[in-house]
N, C-alpha and C. Protein backbone atom coordinates (compact mmCIF):
# COMPACT_ATOMS: atom_id res chain seq x y z
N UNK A 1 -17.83 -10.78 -4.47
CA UNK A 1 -16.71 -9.92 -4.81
C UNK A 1 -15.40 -10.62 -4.45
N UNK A 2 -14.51 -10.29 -5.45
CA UNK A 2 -13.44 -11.21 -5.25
C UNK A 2 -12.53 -10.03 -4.11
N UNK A 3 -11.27 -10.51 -3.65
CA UNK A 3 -10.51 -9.86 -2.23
C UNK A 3 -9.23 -10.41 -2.69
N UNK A 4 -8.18 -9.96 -2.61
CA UNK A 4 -6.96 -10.52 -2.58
C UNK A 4 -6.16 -10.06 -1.50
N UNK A 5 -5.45 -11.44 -0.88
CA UNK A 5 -5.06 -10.88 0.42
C UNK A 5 -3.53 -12.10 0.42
N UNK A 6 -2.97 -11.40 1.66
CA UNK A 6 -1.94 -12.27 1.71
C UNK A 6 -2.40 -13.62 2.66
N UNK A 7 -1.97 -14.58 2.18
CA UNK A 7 -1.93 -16.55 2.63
C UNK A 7 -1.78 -16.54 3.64
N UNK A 8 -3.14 -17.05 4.34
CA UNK A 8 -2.57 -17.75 5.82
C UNK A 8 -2.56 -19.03 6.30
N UNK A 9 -1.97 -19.60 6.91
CA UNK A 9 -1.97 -21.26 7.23
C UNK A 9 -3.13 -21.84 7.46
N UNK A 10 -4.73 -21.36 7.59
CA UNK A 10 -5.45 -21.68 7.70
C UNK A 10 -6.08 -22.06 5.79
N UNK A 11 -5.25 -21.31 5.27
CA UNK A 11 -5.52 -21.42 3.81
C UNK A 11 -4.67 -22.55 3.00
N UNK A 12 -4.39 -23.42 3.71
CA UNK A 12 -3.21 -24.66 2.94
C UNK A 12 -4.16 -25.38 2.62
N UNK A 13 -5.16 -25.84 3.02
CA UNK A 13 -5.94 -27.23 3.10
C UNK A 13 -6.55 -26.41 1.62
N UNK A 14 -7.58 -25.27 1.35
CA UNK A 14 -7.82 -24.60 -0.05
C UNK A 14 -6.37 -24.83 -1.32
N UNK A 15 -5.91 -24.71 -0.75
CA UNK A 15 -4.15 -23.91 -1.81
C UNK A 15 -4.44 -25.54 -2.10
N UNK A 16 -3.83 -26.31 -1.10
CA UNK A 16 -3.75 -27.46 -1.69
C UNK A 16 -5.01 -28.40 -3.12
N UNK A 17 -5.78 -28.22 -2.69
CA UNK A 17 -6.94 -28.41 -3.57
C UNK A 17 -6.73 -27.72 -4.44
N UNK A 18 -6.47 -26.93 -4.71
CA UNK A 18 -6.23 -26.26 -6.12
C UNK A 18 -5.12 -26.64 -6.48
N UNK A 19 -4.23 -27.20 -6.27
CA UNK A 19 -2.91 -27.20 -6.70
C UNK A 19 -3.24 -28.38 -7.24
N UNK A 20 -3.53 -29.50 -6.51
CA UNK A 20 -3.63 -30.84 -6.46
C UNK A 20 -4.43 -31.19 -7.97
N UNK A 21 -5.74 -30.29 -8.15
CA UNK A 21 -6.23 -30.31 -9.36
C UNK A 21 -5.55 -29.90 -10.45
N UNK A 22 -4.62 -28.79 -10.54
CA UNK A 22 -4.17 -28.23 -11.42
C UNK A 22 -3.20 -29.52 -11.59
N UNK A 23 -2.54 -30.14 -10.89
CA UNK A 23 -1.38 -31.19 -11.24
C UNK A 23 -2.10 -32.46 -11.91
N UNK A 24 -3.51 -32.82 -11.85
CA UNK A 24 -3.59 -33.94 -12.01
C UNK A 24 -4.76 -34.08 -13.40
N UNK A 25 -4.86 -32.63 -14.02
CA UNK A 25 -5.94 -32.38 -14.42
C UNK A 25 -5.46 -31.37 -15.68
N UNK A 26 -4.16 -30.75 -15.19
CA UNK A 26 -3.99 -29.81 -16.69
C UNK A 26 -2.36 -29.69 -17.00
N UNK A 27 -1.71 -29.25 -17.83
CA UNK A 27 -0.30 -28.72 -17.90
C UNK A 27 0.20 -27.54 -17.63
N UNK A 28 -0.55 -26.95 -16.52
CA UNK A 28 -0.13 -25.97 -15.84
C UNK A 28 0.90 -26.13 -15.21
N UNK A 29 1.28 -27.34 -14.53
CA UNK A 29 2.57 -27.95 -13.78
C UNK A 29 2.75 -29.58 -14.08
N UNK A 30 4.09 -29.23 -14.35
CA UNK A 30 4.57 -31.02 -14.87
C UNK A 30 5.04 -31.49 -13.75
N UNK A 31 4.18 -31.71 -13.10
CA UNK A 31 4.65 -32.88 -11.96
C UNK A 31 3.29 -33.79 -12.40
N UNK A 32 3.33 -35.11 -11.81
CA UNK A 32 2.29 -36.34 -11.87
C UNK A 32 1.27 -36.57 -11.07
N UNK A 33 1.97 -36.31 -9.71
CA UNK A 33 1.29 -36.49 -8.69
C UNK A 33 1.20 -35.56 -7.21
N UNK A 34 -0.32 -35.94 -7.22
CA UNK A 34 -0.63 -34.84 -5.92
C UNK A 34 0.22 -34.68 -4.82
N UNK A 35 0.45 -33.29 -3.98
CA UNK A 35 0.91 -33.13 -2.98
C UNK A 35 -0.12 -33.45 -1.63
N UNK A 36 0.85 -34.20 -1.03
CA UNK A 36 0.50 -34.24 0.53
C UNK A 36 0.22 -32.96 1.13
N UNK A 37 -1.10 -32.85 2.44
CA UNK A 37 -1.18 -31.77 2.73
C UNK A 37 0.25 -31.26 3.28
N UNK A 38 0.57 -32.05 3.78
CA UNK A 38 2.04 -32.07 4.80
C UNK A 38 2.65 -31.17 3.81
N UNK A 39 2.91 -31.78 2.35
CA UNK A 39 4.31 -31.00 1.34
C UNK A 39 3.17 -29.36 1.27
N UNK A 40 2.24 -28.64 0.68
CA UNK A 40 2.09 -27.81 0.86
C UNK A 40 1.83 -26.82 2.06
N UNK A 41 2.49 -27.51 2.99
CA UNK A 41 2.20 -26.92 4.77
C UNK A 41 3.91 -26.05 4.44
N UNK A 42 4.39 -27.89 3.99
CA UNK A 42 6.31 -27.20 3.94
C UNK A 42 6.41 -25.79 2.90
N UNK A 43 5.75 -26.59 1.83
CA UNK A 43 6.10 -25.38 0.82
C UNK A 43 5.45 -23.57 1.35
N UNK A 44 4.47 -23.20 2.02
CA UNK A 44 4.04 -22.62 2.18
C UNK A 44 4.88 -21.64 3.51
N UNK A 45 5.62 -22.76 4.22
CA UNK A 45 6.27 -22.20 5.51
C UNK A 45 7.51 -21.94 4.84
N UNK A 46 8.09 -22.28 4.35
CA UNK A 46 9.14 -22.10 3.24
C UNK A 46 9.36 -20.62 2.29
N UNK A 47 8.12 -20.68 1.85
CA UNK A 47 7.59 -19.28 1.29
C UNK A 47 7.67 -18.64 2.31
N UNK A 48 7.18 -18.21 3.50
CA UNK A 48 7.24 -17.50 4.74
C UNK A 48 8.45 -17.20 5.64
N UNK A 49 9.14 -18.44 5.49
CA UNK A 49 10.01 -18.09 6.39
C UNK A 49 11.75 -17.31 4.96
N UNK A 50 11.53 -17.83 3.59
CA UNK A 50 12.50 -16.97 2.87
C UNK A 50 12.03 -15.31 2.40
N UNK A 51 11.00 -14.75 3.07
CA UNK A 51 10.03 -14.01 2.66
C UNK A 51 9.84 -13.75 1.19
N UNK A 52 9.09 -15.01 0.67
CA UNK A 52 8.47 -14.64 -0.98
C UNK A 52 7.04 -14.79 -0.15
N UNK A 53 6.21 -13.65 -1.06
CA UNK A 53 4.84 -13.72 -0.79
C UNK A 53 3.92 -14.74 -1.49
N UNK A 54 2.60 -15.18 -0.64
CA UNK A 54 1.94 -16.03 -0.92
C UNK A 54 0.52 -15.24 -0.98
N UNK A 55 -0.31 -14.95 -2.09
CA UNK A 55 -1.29 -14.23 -1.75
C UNK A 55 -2.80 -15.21 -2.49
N UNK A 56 -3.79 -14.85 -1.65
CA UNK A 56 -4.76 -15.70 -2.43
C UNK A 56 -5.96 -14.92 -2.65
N UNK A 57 -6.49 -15.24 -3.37
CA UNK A 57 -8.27 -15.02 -4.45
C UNK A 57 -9.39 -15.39 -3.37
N UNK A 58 -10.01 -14.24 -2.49
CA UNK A 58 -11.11 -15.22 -2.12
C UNK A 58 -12.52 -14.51 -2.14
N UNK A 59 -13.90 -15.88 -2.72
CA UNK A 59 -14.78 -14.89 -2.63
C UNK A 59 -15.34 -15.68 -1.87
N UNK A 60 -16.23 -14.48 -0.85
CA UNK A 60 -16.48 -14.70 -0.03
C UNK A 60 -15.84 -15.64 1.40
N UNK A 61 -16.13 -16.65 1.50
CA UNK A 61 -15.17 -17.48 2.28
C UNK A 61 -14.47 -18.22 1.38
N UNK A 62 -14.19 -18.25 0.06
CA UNK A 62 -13.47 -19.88 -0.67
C UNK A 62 -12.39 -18.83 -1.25
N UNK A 63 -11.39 -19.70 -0.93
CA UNK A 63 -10.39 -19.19 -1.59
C UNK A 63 -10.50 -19.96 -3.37
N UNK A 64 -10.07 -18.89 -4.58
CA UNK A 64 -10.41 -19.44 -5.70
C UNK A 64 -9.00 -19.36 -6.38
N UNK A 65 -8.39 -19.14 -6.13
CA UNK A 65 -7.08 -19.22 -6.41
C UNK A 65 -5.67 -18.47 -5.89
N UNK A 66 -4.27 -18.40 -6.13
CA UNK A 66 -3.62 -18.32 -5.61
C UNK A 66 -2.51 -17.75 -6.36
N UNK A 67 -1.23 -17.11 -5.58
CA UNK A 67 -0.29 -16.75 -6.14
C UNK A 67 0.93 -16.69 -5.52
N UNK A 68 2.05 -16.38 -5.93
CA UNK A 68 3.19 -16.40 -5.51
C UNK A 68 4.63 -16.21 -6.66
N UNK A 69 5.82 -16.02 -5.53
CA UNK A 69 6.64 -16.17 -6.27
C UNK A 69 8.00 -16.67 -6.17
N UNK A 70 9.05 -17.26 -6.56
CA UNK A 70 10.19 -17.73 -5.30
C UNK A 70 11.34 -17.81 -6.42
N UNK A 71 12.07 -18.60 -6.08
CA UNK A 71 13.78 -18.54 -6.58
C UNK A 71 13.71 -18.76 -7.97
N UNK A 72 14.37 -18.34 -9.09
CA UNK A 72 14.42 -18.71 -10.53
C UNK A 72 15.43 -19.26 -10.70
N UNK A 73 16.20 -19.61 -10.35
CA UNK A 73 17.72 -20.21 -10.18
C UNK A 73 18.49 -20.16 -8.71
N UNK A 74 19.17 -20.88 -8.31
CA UNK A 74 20.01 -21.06 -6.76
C UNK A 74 20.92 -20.44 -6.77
N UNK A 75 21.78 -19.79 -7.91
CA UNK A 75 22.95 -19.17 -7.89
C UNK A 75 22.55 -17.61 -7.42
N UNK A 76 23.83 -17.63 -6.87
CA UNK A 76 23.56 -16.37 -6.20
C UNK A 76 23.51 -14.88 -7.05
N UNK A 77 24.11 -14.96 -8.37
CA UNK A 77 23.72 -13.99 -9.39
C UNK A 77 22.50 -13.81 -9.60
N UNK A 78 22.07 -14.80 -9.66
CA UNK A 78 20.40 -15.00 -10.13
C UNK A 78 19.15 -14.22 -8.97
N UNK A 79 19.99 -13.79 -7.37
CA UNK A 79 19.25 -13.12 -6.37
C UNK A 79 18.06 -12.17 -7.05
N UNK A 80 18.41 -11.26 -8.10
CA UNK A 80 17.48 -10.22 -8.31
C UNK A 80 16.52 -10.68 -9.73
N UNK A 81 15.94 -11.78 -9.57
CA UNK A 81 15.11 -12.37 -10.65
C UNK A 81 14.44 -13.56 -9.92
N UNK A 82 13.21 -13.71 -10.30
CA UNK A 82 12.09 -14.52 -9.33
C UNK A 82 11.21 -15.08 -10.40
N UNK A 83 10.80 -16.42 -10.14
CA UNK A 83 9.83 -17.30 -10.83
C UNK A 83 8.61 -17.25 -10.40
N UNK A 84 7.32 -16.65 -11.12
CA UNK A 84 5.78 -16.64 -9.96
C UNK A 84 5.11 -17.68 -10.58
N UNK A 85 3.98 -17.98 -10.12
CA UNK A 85 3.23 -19.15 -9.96
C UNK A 85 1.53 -18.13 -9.98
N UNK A 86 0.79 -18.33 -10.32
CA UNK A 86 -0.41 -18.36 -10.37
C UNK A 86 -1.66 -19.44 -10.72
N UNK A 87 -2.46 -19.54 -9.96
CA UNK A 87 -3.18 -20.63 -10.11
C UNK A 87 -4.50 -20.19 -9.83
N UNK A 88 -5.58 -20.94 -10.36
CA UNK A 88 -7.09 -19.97 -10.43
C UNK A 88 -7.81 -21.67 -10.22
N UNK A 89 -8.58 -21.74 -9.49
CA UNK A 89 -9.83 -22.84 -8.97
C UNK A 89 -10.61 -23.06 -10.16
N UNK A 90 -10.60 -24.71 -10.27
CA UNK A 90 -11.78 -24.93 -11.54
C UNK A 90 -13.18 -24.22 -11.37
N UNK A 91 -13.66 -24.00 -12.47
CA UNK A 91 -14.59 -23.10 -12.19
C UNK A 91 -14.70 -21.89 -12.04
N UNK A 92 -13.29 -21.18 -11.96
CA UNK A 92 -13.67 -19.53 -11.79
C UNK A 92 -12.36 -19.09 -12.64
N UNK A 93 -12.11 -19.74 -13.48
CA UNK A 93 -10.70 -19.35 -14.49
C UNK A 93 -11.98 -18.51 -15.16
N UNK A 94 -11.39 -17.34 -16.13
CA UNK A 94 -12.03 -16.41 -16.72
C UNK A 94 -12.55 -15.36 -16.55
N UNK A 95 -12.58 -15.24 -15.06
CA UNK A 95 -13.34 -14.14 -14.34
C UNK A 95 -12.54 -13.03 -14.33
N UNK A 96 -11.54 -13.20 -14.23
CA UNK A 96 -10.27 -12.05 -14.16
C UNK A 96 -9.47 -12.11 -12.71
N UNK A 97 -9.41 -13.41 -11.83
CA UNK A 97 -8.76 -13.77 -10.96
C UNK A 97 -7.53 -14.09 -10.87
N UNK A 98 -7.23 -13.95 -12.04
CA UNK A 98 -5.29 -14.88 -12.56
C UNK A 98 -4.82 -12.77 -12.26
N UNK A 99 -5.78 -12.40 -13.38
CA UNK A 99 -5.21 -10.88 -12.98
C UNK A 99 -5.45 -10.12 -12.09
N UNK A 100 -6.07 -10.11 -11.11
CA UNK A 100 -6.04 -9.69 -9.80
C UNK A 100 -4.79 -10.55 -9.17
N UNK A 101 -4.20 -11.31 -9.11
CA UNK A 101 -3.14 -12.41 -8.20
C UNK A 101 -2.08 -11.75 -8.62
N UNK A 102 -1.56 -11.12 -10.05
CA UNK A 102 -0.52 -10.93 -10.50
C UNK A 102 -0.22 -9.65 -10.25
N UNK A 103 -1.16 -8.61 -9.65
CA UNK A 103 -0.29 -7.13 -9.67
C UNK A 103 0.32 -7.22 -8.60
N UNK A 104 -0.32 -7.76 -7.35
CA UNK A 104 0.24 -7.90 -6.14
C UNK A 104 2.03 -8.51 -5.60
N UNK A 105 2.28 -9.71 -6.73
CA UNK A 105 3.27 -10.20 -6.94
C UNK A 105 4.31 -8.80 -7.78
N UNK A 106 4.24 -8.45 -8.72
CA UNK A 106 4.51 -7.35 -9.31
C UNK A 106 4.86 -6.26 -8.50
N UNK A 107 3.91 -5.51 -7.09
CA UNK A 107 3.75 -4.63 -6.21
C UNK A 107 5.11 -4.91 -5.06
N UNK A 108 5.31 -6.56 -5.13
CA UNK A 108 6.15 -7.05 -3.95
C UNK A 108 7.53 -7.16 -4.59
N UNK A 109 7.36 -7.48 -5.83
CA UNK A 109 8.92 -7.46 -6.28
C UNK A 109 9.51 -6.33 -6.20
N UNK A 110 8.72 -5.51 -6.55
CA UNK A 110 9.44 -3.98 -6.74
C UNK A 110 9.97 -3.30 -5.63
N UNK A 111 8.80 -3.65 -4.60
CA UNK A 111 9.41 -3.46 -3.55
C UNK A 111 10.38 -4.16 -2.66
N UNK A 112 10.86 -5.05 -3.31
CA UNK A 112 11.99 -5.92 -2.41
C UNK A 112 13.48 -5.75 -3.22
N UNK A 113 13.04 -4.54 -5.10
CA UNK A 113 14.33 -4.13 -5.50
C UNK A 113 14.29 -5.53 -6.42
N UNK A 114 13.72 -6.50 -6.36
CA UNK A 114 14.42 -7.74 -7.86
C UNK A 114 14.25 -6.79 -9.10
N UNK A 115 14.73 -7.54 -9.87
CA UNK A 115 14.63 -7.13 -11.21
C UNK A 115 14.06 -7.64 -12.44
N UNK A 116 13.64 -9.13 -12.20
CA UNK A 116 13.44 -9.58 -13.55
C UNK A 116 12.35 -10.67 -12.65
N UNK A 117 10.91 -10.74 -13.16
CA UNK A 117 10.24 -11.54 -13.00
C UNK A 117 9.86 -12.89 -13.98
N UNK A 118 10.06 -13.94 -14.00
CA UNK A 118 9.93 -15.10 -15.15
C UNK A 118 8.54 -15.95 -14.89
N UNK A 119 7.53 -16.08 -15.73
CA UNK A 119 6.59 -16.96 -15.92
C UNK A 119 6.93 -17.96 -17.31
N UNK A 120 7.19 -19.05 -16.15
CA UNK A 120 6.86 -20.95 -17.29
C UNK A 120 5.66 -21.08 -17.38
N UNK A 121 5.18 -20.48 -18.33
CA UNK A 121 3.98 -21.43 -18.88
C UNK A 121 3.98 -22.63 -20.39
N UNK A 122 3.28 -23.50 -19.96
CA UNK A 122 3.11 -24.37 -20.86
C UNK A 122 2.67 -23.79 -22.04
N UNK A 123 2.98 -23.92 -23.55
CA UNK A 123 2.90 -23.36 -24.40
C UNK A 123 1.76 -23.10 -25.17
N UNK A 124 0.58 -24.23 -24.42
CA UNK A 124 -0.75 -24.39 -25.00
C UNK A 124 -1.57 -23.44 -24.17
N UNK A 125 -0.84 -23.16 -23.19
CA UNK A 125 -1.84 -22.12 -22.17
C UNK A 125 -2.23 -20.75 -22.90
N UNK A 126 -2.62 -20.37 -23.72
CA UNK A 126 -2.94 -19.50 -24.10
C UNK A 126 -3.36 -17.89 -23.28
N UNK A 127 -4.36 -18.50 -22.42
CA UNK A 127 -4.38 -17.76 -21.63
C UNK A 127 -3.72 -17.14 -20.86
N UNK A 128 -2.77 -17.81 -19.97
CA UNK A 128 -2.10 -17.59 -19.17
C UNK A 128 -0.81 -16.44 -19.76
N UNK A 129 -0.32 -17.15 -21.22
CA UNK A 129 0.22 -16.21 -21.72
C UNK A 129 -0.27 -14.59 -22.47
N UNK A 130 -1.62 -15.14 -22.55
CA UNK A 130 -2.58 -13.30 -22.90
C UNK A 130 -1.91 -12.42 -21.41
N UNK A 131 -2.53 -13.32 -20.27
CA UNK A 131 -2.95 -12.68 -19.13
C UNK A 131 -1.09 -12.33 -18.35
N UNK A 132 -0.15 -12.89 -18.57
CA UNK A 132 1.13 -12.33 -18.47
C UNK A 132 1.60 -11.11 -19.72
N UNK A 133 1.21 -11.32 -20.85
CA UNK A 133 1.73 -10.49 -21.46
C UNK A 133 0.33 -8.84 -21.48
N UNK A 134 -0.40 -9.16 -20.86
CA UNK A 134 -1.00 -7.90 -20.17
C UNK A 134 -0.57 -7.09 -19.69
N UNK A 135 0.51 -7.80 -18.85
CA UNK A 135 1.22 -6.83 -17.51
C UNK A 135 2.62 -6.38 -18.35
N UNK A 136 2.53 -6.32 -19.27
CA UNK A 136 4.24 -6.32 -20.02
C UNK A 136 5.15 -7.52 -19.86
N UNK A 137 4.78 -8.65 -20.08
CA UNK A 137 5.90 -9.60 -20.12
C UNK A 137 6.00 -10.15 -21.58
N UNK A 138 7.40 -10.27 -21.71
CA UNK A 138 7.12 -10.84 -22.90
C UNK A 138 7.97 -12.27 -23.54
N UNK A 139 7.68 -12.81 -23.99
CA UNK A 139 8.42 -14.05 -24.59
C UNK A 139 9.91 -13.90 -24.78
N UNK A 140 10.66 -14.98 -24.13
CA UNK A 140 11.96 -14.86 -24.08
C UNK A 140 12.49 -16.25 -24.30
N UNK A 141 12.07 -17.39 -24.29
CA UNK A 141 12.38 -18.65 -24.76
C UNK A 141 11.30 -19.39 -25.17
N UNK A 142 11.02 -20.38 -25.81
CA UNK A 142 9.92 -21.69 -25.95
C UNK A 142 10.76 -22.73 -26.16
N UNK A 143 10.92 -23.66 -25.12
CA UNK A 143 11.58 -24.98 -24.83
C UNK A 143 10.67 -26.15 -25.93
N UNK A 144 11.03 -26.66 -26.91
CA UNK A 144 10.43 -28.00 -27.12
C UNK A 144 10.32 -28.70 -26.85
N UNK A 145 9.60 -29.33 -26.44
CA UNK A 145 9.39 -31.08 -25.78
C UNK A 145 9.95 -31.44 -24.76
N UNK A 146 9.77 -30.33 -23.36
CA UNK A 146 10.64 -30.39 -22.59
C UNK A 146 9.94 -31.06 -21.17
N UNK A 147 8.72 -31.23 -21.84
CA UNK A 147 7.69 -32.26 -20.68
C UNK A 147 7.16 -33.45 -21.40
N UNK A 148 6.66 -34.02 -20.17
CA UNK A 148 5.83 -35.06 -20.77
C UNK A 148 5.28 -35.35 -20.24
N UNK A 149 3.43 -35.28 -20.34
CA UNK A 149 2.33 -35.59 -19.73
C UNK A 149 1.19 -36.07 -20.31
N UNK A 150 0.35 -36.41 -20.00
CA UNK A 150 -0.90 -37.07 -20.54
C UNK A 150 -0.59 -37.52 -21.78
N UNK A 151 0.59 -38.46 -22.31
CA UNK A 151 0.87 -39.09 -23.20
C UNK A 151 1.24 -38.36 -24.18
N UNK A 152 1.92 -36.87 -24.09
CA UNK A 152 2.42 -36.05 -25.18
C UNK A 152 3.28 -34.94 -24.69
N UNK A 153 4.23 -34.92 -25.34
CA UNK A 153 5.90 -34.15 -24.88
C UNK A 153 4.99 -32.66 -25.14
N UNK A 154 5.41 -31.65 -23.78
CA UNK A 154 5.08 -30.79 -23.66
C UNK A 154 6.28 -29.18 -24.78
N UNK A 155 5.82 -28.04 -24.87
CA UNK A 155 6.76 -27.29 -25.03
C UNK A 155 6.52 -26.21 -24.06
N UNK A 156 7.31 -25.37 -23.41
CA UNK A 156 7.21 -24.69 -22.47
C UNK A 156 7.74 -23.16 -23.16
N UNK A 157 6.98 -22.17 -22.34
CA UNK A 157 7.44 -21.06 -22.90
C UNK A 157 7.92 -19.85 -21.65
N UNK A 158 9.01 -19.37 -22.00
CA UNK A 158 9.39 -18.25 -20.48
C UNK A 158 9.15 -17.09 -21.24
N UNK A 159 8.18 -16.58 -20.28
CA UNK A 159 7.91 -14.90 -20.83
C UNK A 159 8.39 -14.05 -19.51
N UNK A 160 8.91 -12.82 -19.60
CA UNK A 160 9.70 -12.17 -18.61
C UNK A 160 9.15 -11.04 -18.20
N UNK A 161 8.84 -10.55 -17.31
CA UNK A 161 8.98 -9.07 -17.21
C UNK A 161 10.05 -7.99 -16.33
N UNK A 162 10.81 -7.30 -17.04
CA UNK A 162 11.78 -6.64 -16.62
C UNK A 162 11.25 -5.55 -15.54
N UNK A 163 11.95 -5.19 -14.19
CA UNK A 163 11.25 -3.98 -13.36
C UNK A 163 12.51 -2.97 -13.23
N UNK A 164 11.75 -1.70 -13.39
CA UNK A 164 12.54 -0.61 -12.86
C UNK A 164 13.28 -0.57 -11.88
N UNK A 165 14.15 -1.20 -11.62
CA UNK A 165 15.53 -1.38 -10.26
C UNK A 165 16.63 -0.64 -10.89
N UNK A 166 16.95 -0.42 -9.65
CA UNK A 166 18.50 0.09 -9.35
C UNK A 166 19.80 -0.82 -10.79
N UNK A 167 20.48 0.31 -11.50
CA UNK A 167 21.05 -0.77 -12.56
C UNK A 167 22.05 -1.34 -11.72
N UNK A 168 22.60 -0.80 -10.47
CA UNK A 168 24.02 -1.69 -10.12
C UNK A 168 23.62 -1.51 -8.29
N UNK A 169 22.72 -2.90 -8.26
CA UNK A 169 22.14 -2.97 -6.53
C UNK A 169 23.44 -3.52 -5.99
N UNK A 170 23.23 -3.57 -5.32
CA UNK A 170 24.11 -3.96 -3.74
C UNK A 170 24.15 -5.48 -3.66
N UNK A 171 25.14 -5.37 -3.55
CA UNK A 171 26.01 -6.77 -3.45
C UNK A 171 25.81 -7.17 -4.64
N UNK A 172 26.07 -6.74 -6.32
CA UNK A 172 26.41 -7.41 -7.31
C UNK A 172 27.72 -7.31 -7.59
């Protein structure tokens, strides 16, 4: 049975392995090369200490994938809108683990008052975009050729989902 729970530091050395595969293995993320355990120790304390949540997939003892969500832009307008991340362990994509990771992220925004959640997915991900536009998100840009990996310029697509907030929060 799968469990979704919030990330604990005992869970970096898992996170990392999954990440590490997803970077070196698919266009889920355009970076090249693997992270040091060290960089997902930072990234993870980072997540913790700006409070964005880190929550993970686990069955039984293995964590199978992961989630989160953090800054969509640095400007300070941009405060009430957040970029999430989901990631699912080779081998257990399909099960319905990407959608268990995502209500929780969804559950935390709302409650912290943002307003606008953004998923980059790569444009071939099919899935990923079924399994976002599940939750109500929907297509709001497709970047052309705005990567380049495994020897072919990527296109990227931002699908959004808008949340019921306050129309005029505090401190805009």
């Amino acid at each position: 049975m799968i469990t979704i729970r919030p990330a604990r530091e005992a869970d970096i050395p898992a996170i990392s392995e999954i990440y590490n595969h997803i970077i070196l293995n698919t266009t889920a993320v355009y970076q090249y090369e693997a992270q040091t355990l060290e960089m997902r120790k930072a990234w993870y304390e980072a997540k913790i200490k700006d409070g964005y949540p880190v929550f993970v997939a686990e069955d039984g003892d293995a964590v199978v994938g992961l989630s989160s969500y953090g800054p969509f832009r640095a400007w300070a307008a941009y405060k009430y809108t957040v970029e999430n991340s989901v990631y699912v362990a080779e081998g257990q994509r399909g099960k319905g683990i990407g959608k268990l990771l995502i209500q929780p992220l969804i559950d935390s925004a709302r409650g912290k008052g943002l307003h606008a959640i953004i998923a980059g997915i790569d444009a071939t991900n099919n899935a990923s975009v079924k399994l976002h536009e599940s939750f109500g998100f929907v297509e709001v840009a497709h970047f052309r050729e705005v990567g380049y990996k495994f020897g072919r310029w990527l296109d990227l697509k931002f699908l959004e989902l808008v949340l019921e907030t306050p129309a005029n929060p505090v401190g805009g």
